[in-house]
N, C-alpha and C. Protein backbone atom coordinates (compact mmCIF):
# COMPACT_ATOMS: atom_id res chain seq x y z
N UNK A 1 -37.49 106.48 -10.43
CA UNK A 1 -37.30 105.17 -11.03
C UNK A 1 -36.35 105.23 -12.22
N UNK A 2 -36.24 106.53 -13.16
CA UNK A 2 -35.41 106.32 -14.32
C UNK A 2 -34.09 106.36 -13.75
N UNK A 3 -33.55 107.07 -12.38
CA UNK A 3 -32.03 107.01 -12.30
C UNK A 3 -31.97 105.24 -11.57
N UNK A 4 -32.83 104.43 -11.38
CA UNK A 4 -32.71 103.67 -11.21
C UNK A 4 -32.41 102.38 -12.61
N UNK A 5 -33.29 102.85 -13.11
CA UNK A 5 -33.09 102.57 -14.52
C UNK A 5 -31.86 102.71 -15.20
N UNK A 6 -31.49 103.48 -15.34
CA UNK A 6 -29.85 103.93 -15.86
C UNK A 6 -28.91 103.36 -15.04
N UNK A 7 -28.91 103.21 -13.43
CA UNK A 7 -28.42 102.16 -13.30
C UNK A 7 -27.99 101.27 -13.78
N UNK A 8 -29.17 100.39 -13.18
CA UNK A 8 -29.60 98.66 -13.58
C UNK A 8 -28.83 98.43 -15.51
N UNK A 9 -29.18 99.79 -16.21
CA UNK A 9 -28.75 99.26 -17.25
C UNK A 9 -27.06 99.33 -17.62
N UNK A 10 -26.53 100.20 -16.68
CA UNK A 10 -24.93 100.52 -16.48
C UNK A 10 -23.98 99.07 -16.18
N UNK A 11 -25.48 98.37 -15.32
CA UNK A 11 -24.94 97.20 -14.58
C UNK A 11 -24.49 95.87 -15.58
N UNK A 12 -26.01 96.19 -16.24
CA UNK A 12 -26.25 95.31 -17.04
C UNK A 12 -25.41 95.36 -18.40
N UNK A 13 -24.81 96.33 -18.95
CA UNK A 13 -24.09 96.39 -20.17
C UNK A 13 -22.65 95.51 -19.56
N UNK A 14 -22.02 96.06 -18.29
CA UNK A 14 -20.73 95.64 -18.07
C UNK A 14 -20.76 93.44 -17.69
N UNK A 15 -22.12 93.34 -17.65
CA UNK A 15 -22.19 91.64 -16.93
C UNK A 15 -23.92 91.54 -17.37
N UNK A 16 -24.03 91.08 -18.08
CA UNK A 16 -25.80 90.85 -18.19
C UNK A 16 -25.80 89.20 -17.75
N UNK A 17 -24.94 89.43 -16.68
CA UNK A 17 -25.51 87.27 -16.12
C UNK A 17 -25.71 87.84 -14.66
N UNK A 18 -25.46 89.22 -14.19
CA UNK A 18 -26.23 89.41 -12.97
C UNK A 18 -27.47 88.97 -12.57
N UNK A 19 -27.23 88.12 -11.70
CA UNK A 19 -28.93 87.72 -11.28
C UNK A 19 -29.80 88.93 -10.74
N UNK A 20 -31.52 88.10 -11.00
CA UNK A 20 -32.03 89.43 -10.21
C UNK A 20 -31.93 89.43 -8.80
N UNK A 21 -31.41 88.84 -7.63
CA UNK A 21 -31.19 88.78 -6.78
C UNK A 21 -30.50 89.97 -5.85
N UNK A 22 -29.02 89.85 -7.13
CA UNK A 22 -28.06 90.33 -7.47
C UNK A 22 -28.24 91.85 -7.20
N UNK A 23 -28.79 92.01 -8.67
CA UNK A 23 -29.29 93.39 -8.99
C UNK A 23 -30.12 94.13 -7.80
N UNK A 24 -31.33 93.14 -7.23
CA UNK A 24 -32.06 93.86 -6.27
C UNK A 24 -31.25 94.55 -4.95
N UNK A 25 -30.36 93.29 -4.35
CA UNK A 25 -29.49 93.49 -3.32
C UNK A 25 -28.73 95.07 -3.98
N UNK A 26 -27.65 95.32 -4.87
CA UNK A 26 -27.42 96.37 -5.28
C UNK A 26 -28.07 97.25 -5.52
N UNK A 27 -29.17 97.78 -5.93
CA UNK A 27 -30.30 98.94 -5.97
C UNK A 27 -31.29 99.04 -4.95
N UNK A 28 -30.87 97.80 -3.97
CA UNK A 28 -31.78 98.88 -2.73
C UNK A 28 -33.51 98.12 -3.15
N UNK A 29 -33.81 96.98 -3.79
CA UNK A 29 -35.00 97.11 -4.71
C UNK A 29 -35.45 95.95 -4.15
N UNK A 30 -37.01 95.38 -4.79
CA UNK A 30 -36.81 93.88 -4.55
C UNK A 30 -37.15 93.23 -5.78
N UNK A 31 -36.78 91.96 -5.82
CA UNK A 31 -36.69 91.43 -7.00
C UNK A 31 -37.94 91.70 -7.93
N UNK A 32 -38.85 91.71 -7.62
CA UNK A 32 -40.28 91.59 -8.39
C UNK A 32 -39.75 93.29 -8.93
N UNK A 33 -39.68 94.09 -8.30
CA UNK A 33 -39.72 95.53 -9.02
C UNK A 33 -38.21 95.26 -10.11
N UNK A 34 -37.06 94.75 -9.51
CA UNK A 34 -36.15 95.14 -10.77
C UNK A 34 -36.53 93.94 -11.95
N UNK A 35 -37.88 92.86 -11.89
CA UNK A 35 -37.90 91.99 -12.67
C UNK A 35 -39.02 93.05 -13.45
N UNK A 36 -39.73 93.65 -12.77
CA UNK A 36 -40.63 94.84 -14.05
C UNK A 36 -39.97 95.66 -14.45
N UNK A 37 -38.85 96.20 -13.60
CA UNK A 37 -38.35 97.46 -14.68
C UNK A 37 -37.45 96.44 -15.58
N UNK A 38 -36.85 95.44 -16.01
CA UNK A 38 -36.10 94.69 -16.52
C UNK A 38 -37.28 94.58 -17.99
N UNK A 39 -38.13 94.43 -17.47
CA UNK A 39 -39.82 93.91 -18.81
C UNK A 39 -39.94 95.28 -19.38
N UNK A 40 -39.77 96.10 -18.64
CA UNK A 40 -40.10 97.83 -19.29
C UNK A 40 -38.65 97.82 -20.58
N UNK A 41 -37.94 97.92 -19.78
CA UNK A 41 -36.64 97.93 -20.60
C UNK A 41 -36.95 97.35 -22.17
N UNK A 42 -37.30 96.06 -21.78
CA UNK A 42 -37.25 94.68 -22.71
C UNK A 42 -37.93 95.56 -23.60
N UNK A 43 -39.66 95.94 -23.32
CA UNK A 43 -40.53 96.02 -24.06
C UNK A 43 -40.22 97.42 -24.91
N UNK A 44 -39.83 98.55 -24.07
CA UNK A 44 -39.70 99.77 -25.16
C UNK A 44 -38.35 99.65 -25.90
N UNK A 45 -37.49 98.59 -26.14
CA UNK A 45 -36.67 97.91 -27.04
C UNK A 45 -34.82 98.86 -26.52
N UNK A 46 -35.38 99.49 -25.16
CA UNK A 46 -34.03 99.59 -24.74
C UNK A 46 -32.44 98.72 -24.51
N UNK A 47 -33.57 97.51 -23.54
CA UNK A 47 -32.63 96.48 -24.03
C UNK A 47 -33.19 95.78 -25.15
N UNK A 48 -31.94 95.64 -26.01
CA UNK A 48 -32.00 94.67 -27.21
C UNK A 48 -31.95 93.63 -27.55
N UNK A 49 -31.61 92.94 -26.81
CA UNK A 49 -30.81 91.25 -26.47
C UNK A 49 -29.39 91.22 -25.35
N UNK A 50 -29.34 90.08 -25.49
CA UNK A 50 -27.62 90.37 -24.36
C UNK A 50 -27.30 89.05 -25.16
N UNK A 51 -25.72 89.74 -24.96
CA UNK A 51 -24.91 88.79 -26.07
C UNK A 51 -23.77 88.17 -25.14
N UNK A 52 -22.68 87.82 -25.58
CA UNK A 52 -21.67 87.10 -24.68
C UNK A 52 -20.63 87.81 -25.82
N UNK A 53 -19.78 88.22 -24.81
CA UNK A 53 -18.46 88.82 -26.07
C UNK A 53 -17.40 87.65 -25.54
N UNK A 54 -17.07 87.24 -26.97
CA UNK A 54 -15.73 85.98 -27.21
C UNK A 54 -14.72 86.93 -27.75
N UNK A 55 -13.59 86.13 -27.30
CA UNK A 55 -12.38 86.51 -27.77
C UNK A 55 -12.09 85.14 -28.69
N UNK A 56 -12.54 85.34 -30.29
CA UNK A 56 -12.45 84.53 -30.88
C UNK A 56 -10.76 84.37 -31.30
N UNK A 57 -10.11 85.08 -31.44
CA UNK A 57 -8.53 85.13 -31.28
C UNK A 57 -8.06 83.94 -30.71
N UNK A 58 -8.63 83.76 -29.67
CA UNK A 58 -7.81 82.09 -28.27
C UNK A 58 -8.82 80.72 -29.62
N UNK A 59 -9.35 80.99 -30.58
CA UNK A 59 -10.83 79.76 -30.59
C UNK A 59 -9.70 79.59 -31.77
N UNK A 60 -10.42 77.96 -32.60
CA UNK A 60 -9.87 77.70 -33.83
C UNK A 60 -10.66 78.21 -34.96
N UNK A 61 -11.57 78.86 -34.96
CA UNK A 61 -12.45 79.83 -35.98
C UNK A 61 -11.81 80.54 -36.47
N UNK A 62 -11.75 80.68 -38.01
CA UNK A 62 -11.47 81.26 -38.50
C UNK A 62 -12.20 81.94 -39.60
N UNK A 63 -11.87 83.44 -39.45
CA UNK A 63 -12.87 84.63 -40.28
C UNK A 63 -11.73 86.01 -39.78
N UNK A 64 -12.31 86.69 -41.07
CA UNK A 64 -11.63 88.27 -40.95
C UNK A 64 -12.97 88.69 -40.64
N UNK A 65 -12.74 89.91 -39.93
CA UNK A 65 -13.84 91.72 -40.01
C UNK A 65 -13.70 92.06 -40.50
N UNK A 66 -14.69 92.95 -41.48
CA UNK A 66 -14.45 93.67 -42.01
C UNK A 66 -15.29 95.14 -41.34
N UNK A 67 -14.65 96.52 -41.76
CA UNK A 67 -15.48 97.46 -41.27
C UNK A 67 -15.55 98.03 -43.13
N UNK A 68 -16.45 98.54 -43.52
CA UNK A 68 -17.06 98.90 -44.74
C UNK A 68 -17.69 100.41 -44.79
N UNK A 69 -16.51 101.54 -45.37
CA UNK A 69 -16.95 102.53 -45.45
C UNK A 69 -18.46 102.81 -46.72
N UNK A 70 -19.32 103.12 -46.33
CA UNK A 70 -20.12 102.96 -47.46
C UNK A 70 -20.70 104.97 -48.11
N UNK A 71 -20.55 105.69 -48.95
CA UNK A 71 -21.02 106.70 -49.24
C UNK A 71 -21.88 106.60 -50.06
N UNK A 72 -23.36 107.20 -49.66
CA UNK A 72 -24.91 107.13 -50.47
C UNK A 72 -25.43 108.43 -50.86
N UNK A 73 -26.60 108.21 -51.23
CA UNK A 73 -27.16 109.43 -51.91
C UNK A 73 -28.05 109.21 -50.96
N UNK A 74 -28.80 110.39 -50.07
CA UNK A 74 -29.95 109.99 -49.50
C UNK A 74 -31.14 110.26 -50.13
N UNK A 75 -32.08 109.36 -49.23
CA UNK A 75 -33.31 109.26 -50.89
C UNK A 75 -34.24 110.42 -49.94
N UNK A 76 -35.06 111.37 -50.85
CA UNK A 76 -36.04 112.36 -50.57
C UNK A 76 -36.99 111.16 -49.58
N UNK A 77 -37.13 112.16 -49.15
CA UNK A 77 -38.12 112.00 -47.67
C UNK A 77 -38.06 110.75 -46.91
N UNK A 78 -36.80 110.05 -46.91
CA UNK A 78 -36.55 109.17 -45.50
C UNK A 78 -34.96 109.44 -45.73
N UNK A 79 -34.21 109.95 -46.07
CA UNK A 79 -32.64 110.09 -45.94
C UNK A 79 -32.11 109.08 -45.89
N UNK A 80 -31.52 108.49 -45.07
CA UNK A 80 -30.26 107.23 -44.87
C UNK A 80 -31.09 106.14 -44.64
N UNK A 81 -32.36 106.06 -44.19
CA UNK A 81 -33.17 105.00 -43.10
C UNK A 81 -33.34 103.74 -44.21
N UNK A 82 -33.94 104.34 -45.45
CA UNK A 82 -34.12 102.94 -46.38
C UNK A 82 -33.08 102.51 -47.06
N UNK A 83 -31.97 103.14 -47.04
CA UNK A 83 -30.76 102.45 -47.79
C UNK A 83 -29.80 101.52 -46.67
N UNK A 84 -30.23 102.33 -45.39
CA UNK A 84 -29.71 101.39 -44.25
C UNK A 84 -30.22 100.34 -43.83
N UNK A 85 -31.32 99.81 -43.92
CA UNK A 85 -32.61 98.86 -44.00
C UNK A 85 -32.12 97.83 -44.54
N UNK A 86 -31.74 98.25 -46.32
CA UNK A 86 -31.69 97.25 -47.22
C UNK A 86 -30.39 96.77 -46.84
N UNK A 87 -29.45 97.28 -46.53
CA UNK A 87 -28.34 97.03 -45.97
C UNK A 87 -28.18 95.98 -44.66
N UNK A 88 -28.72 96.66 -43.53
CA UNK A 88 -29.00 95.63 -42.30
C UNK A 88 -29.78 94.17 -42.73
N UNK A 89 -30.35 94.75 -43.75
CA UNK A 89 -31.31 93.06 -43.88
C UNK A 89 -30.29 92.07 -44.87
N UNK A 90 -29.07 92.37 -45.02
CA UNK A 90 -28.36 90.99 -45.49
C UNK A 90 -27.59 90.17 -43.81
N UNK A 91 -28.09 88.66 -44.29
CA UNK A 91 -27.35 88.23 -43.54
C UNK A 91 -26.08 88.44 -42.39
N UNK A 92 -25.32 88.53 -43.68
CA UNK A 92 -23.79 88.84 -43.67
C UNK A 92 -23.33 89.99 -42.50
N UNK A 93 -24.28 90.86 -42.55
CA UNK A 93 -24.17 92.30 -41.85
C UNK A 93 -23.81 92.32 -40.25
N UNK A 94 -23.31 92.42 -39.59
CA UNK A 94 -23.12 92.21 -38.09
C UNK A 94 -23.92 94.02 -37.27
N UNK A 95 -23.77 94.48 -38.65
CA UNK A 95 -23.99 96.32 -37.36
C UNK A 95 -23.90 97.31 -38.66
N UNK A 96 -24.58 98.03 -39.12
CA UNK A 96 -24.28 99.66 -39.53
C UNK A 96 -24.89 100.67 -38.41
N UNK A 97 -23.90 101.89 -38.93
CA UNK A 97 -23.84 103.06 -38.00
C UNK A 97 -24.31 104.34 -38.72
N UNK A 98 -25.07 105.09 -38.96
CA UNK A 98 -24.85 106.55 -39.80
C UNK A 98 -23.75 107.34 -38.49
N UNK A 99 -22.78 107.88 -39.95
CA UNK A 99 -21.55 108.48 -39.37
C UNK A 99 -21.36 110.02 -40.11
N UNK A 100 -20.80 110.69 -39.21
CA UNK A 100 -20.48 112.09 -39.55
C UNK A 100 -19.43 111.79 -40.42
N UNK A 101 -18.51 112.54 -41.00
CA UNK A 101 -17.72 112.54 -41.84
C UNK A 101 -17.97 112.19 -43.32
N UNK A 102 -16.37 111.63 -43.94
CA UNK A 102 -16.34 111.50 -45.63
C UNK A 102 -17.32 110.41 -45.64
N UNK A 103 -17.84 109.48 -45.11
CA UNK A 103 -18.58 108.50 -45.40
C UNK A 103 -19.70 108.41 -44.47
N UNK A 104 -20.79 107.84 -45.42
CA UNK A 104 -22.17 108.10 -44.36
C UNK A 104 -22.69 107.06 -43.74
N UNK A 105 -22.02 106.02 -44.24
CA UNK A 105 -22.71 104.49 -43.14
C UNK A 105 -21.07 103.81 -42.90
N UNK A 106 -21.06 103.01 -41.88
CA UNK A 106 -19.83 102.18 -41.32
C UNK A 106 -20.79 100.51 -41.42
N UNK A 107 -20.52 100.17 -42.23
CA UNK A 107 -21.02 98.68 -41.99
C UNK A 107 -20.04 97.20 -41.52
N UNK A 108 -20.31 96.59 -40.53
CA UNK A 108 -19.71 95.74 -40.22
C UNK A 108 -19.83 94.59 -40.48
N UNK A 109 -18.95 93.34 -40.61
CA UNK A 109 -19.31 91.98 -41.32
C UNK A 109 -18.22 91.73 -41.07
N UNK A 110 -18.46 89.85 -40.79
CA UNK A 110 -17.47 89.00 -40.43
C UNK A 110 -17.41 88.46 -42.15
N UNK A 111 -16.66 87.56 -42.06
CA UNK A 111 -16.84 86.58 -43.11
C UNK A 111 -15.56 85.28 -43.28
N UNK A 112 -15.83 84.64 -43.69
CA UNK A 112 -14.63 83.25 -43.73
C UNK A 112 -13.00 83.64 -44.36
N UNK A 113 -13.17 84.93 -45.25
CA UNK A 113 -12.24 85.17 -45.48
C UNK A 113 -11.97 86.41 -46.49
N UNK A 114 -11.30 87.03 -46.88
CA UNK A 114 -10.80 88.50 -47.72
C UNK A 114 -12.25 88.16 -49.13
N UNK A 115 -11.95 87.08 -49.50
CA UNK A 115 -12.61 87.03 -50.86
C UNK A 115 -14.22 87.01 -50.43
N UNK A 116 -14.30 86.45 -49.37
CA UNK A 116 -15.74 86.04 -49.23
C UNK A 116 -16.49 87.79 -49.18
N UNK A 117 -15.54 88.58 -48.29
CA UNK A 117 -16.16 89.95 -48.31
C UNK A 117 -16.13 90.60 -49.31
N UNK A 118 -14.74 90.38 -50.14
CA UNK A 118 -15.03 91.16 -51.21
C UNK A 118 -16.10 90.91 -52.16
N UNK A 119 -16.57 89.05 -52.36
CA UNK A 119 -17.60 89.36 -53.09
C UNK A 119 -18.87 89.74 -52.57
N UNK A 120 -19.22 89.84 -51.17
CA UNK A 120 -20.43 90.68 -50.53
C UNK A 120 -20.40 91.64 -51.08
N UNK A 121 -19.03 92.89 -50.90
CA UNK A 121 -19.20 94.22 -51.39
C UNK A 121 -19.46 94.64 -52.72
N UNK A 122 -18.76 93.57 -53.60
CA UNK A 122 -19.16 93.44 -55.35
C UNK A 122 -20.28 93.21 -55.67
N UNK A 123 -20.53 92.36 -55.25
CA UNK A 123 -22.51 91.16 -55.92
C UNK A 123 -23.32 92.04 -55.23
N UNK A 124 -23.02 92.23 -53.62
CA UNK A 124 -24.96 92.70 -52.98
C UNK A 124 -24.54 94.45 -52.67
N UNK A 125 -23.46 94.86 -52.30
CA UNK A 125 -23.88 96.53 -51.51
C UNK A 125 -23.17 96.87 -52.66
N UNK A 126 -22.28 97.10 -53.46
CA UNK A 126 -21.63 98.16 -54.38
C UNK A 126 -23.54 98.23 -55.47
N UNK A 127 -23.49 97.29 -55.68
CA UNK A 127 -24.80 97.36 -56.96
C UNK A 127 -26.31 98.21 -56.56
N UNK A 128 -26.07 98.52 -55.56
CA UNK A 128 -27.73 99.35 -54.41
C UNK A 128 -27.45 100.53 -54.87
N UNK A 129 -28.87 100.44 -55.52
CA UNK A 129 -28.91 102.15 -55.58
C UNK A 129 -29.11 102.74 -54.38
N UNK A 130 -28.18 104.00 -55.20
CA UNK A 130 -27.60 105.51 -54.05
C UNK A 130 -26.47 105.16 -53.67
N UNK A 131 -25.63 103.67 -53.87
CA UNK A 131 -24.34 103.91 -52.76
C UNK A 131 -23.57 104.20 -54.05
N UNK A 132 -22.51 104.67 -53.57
CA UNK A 132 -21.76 105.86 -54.72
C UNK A 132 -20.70 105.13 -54.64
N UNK A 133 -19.79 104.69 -52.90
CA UNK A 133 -18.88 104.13 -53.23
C UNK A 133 -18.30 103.51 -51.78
N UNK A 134 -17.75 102.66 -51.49
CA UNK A 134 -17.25 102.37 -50.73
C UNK A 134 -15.87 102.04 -50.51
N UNK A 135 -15.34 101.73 -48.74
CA UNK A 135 -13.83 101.55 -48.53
C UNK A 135 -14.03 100.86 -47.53
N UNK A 136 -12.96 99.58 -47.54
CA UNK A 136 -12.83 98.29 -46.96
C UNK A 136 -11.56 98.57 -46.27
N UNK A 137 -11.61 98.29 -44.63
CA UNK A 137 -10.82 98.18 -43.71
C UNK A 137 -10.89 96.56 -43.06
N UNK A 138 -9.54 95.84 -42.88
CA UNK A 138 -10.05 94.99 -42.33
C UNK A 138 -9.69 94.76 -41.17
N UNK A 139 -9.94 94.13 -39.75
CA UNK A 139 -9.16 94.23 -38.19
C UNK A 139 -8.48 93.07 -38.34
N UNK A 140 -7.07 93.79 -38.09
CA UNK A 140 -6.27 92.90 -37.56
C UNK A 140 -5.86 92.13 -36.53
N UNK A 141 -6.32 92.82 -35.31
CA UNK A 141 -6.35 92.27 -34.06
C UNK A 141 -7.26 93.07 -33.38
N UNK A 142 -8.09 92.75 -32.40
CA UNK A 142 -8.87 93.10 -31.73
C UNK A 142 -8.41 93.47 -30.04
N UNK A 143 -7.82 95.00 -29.76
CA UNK A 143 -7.25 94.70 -28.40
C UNK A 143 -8.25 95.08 -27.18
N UNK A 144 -9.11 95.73 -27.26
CA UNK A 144 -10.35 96.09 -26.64
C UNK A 144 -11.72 96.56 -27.01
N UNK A 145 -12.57 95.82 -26.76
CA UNK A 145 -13.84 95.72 -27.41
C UNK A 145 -15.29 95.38 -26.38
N UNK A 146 -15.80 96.64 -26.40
CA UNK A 146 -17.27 97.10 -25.66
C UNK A 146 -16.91 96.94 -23.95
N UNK A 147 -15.29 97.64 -24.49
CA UNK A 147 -14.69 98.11 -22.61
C UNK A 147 -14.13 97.24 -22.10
N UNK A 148 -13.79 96.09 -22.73
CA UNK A 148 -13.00 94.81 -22.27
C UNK A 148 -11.53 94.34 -23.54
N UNK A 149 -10.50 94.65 -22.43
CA UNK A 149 -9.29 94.48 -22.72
C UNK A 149 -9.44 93.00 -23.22
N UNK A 150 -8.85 92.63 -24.62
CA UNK A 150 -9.50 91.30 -25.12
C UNK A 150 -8.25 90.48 -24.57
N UNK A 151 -6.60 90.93 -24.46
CA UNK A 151 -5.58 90.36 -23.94
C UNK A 151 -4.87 91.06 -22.94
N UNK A 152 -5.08 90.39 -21.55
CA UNK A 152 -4.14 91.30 -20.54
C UNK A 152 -2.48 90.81 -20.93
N UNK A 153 -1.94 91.82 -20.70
CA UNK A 153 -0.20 92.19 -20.73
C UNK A 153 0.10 91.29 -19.03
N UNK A 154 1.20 90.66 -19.77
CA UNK A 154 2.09 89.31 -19.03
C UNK A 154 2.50 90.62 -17.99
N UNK A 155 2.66 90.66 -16.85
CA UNK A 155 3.71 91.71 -16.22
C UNK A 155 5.31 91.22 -16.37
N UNK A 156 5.45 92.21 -16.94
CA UNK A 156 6.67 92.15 -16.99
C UNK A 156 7.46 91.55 -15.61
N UNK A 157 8.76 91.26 -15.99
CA UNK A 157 9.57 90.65 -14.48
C UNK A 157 10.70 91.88 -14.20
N UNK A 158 10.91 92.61 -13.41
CA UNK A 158 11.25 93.73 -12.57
C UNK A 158 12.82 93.62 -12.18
N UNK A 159 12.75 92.33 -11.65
CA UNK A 159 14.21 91.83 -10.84
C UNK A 159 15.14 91.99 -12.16
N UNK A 160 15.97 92.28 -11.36
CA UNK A 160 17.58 92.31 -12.16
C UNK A 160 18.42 91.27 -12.44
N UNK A 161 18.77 90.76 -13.25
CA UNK A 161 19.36 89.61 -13.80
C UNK A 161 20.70 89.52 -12.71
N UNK A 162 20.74 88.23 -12.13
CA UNK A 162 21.56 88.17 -11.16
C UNK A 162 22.46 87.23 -11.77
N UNK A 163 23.97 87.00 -12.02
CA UNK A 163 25.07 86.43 -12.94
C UNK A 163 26.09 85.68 -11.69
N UNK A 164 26.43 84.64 -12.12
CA UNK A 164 27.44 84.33 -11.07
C UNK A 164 29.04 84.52 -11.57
């Protein structure tokens, strides 16, 4: 059942609007079993939610990303977990990561605009104790994101310019 599992969830990362129909017909299954392993999933918090990825680029919304190098002190006897906590629990926050390298958390955040993040990083995360220091990257364009090319390339035109 787990390589079935790994499946279903392979399936499910690339299209989570697969019906269970869908899914059953593809795994060989019937619906009632891929609708329990779907509840197993749910419940031991494998799956997390399912989201819809926009290419806010084509929309009239407007906001920058920011990605937010953050370097901490880790605190005796939980390391990164409670400074990442206090962190995930602002609003603002879209995702942190603990990361190998010069910096130990990657935090992500949208916001309306340059100032709006900078005063997130001033007022609420520079002032937390243990963070030592941080570095602000912001995306400029987004060309592929969670395996999806956000703009396909026009094909080029081949033919040779014909002149009279």
């Amino acid at each position: 059942m787990q390589d079935i599992k790994n499946i279903l969830l392979e399936i499910l990362e690339k299209n989570s609007r697969v019906s269970l129909e869908d899914l059953a017909a593809m795994l060989g299954k019937s619906t009632d079993e891929i609708a329990a392993a779907l509840d197993e999933l749910q419940r031991d918090q494998i799956i997390c939610g399912y989201t819809t990825l926009i290419n806010w680029d084509k929309t009239d919304r407007e906001f920058v990303t920011a990605m937010i190098e953050v370097k901490v002190t880790p605190q005796r006897d939980s390391g990164f977990e409670k400074i990442a906590e206090r962190i995930y629990g602002f609003d603002d926050v879209k995702a942190v990561y603990l990361m190998a390298g010069a910096y130990d958390l990657l935090v992500m955040m949208d916001g309306k605009n340059i100032k709006e993040i900078s005063h997130f990083i001033s007022d609420k995360l520079s002032p937390l104790d243990n963070v030592l220091s941080t570095s602000t990257h912001f995306v400029l364009k987004k060309y592929k994101e969670h395996g999806i090319i956000m703009e396909k390339k026009r094909e080029k035109d081949e033919r040779m310019i014909v002149t009279p």
